[in-house]
Protein backbone atom coordinates (compact mmCIF):
# COMPACT_ATOMS: atom_id res chain seq x y z
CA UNK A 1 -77.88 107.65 240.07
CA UNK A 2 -80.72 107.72 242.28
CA UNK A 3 -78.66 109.72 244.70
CA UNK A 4 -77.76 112.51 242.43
CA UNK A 5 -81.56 112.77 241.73
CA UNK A 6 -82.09 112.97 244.99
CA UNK A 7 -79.53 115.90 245.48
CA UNK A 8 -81.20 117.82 242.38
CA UNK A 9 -84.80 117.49 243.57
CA UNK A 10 -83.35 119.03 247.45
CA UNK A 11 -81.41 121.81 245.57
CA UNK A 12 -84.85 122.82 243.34
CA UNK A 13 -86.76 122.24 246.72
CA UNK A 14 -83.96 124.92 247.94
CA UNK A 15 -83.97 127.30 245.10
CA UNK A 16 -87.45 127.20 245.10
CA UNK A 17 -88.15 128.29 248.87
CA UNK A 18 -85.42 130.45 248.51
CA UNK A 19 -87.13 132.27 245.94
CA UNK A 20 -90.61 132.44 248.31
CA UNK A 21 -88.31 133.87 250.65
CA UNK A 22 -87.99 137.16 249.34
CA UNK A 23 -88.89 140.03 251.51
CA UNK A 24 -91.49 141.99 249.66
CA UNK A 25 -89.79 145.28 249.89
CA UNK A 26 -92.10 146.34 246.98
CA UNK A 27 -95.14 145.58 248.44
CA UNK A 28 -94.61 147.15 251.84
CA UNK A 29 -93.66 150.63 249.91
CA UNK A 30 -96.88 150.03 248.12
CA UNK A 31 -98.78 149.60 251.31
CA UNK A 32 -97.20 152.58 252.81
CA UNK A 33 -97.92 154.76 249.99
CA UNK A 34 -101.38 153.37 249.74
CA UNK A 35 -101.46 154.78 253.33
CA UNK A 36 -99.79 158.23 252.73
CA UNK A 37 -102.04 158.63 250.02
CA UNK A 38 -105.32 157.95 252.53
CA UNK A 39 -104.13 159.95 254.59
CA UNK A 40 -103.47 163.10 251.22
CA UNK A 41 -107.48 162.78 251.01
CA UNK A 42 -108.15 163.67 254.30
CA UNK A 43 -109.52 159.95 255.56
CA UNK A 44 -107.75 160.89 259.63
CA UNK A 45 -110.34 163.48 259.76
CA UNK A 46 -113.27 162.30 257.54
CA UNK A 47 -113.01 158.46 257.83
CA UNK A 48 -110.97 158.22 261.16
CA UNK A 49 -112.06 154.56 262.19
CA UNK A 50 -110.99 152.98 258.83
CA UNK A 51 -107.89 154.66 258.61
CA UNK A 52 -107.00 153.76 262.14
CA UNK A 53 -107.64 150.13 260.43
CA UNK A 54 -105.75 150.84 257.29
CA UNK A 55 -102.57 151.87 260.24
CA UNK A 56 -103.55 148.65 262.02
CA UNK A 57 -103.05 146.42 258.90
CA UNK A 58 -100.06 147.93 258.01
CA UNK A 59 -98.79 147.78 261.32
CA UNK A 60 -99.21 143.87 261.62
CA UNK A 61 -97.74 143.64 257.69
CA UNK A 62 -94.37 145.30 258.86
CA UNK A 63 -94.67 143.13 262.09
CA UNK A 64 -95.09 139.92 260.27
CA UNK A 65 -91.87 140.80 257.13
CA UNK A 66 -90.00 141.69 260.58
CA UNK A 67 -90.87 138.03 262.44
CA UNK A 68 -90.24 136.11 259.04
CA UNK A 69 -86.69 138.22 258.76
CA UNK A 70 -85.80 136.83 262.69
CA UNK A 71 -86.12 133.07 260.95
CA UNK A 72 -83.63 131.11 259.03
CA UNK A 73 -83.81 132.11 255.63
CA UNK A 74 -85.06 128.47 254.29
CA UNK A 75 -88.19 128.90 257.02
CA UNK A 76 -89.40 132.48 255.93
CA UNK A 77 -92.41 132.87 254.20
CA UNK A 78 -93.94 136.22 253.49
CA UNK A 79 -96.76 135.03 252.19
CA UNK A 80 -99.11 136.91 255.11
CA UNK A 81 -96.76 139.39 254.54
CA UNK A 82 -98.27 140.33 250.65
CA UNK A 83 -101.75 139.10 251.62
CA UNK A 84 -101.52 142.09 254.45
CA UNK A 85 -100.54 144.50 251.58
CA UNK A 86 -102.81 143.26 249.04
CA UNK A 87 -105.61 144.20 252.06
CA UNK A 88 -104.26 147.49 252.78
CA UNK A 89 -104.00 148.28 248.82
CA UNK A 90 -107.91 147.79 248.36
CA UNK A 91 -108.87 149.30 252.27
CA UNK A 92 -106.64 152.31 250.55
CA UNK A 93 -108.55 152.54 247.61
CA UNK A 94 -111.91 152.33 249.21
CA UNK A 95 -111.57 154.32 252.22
CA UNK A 96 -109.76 157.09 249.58
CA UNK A 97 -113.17 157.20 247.44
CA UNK A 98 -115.30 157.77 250.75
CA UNK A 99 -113.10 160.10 252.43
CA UNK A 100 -113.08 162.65 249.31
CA UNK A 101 -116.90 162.46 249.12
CA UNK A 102 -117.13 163.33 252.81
CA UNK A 103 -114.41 166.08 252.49
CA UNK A 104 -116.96 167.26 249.76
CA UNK A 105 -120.13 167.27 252.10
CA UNK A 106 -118.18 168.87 254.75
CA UNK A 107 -117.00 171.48 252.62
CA UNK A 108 -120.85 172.27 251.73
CA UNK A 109 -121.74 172.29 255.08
CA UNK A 110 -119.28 174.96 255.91
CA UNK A 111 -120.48 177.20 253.67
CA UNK A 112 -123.37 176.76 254.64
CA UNK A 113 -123.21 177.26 258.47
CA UNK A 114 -120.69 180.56 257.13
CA UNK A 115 -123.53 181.98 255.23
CA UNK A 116 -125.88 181.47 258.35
CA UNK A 117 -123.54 182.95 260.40
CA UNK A 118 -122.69 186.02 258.13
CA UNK A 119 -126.03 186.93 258.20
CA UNK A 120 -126.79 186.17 261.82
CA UNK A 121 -124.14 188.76 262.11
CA UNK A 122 -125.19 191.32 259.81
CA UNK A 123 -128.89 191.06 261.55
CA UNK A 124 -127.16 192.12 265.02
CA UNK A 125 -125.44 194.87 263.12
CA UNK A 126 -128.46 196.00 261.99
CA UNK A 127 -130.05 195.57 265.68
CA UNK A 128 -127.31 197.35 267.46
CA UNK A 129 -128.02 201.01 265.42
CA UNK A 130 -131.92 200.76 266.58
CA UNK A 131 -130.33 199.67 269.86
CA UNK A 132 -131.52 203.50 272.26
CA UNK A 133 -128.45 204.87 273.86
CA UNK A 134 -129.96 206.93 276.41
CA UNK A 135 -128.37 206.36 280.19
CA UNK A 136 -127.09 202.90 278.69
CA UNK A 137 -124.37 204.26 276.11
CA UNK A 138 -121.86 202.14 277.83
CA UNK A 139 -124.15 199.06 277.76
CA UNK A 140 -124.73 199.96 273.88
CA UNK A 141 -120.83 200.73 272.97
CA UNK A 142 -120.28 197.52 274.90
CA UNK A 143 -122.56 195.42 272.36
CA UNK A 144 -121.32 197.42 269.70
CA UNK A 145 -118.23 195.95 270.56
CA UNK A 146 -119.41 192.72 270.99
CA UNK A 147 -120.52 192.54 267.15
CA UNK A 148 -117.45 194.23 265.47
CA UNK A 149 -115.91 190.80 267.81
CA UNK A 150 -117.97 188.75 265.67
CA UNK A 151 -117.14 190.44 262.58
CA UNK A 152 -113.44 189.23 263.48
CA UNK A 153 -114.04 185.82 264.27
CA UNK A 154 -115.88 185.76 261.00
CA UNK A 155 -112.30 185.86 259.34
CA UNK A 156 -110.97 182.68 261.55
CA UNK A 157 -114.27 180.90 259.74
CA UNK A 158 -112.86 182.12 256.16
CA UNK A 159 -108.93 181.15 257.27
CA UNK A 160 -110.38 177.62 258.37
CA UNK A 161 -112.35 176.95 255.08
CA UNK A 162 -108.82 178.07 252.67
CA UNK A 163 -107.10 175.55 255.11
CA UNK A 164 -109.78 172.80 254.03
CA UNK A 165 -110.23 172.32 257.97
CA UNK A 166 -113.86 172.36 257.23
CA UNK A 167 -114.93 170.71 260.71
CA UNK A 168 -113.61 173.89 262.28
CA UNK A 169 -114.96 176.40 260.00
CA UNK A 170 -118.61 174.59 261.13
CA UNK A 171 -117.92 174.65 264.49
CA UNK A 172 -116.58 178.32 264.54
CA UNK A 173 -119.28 179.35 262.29
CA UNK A 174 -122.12 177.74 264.82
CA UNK A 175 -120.06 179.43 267.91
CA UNK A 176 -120.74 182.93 266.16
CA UNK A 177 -124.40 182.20 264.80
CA UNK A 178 -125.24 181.20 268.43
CA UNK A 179 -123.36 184.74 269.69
CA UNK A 180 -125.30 186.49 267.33
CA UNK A 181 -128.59 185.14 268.37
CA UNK A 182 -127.91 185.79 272.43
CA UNK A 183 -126.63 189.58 271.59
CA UNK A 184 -129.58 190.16 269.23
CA UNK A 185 -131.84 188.85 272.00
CA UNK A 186 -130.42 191.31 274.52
CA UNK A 187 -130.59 194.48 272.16
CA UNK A 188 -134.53 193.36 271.11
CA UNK A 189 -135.04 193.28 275.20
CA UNK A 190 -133.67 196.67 275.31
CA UNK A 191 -136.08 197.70 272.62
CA UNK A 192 -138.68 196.29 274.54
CA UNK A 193 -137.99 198.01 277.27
CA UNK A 194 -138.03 201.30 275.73
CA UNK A 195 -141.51 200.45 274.12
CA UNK A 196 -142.83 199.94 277.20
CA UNK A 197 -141.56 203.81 279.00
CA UNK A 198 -142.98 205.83 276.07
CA UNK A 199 -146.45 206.15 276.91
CA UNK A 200 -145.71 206.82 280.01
CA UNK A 201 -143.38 209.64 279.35
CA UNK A 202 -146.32 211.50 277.29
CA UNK A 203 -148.55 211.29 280.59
């Protein structure tokens, strides 16, 4: 009698680490989604440390369901295994919330530094038909040039922005505020310049 207990109690024992010893297929899709769906909000580009952590954790989850497969299927335990993707479920969610409110800001921001750079441009524009042609046409068709440059690299700030690749659209739209500035500075020189010869073409 006390034998066949004993032989019921191992078989539960059995059955019951058996049952512990399920991989947790549904948990590691989870975690993978979770990290699909980081990725969806833009967190690589606007939260780029934690979602290198978010890869990390899921990473060492599919590591760890892969080491407990290698064992003898009484000895598995996948217990760090769903811990692992119960981490990378809330790390999801979180870094998710921040990334979108950064996407937000850096959307702003874009349209910002376009605006600037629009009218940095239109400025120039406005520069270059004051700009005296004189012995300098050349010079002057050559900034003229320079500006209807800027107009066109105006449209890779506008493609950027409908691509939602709003770090570029800043960066582009500095590169062309900054280009405005330094060919506005050499047509206001030129003006100078010209200020300065009048009087002494009426002696």
């Amino acid at each position: 009698m006390a034998r066949r207990v004993a032989l019921v109690s191992i078989a539960l024992t059995l059955s019951l680490t058996a049952g512990c010893a399920d991989p947790p297929t549904q948990q590691l899709q989870e975690a993978e989604k979770a990290l699909k769906e980081a990725q969806e909000s833009g967190a690589a580009t606007y939260s780029a440390e934690e979602y290198a952590k978010l890869e990390g954790t899921l990473a060492a989850m599919r590591k760890e369901v892969s080491d407990q497969e290698g064992k003898f299927g009484l000895f598995r335990d996948y217990g760090k295994a769903q811990q692992l993707s119960a981490s990378a479920k809330a790390e999801s969610d979180r870094i998710k919330t921040a990334s979108v409110q950064k996407k937000e800001e850096a959307k702003a921001a874009a349209l910002q530094a376009q605006q600037v750079a629009e009218e940095a441009v239109r400025a120039t524009q406005d520069l270059v038909a004051k700009a005296p042609v004189g012995k300098d046409r050349a010079a002057v068709e050559a900034i003229r040039n320079d500006v209807e440059g800027l107009k066109s690299l105006l449209k890779q700030v506008q493609a950027s922005i409908d691509k939602e690749d709003f770090p570029a659209a800043q960066t582009q739209a500095k590169a062309i505020h900054d280009m405005s500035q330094a060919v506005s500075a050499e047509i206001q020189n030129a003006l100078a310049k010209v200020g300065k010869g009048k009087p002494g073409r009426r002696k």
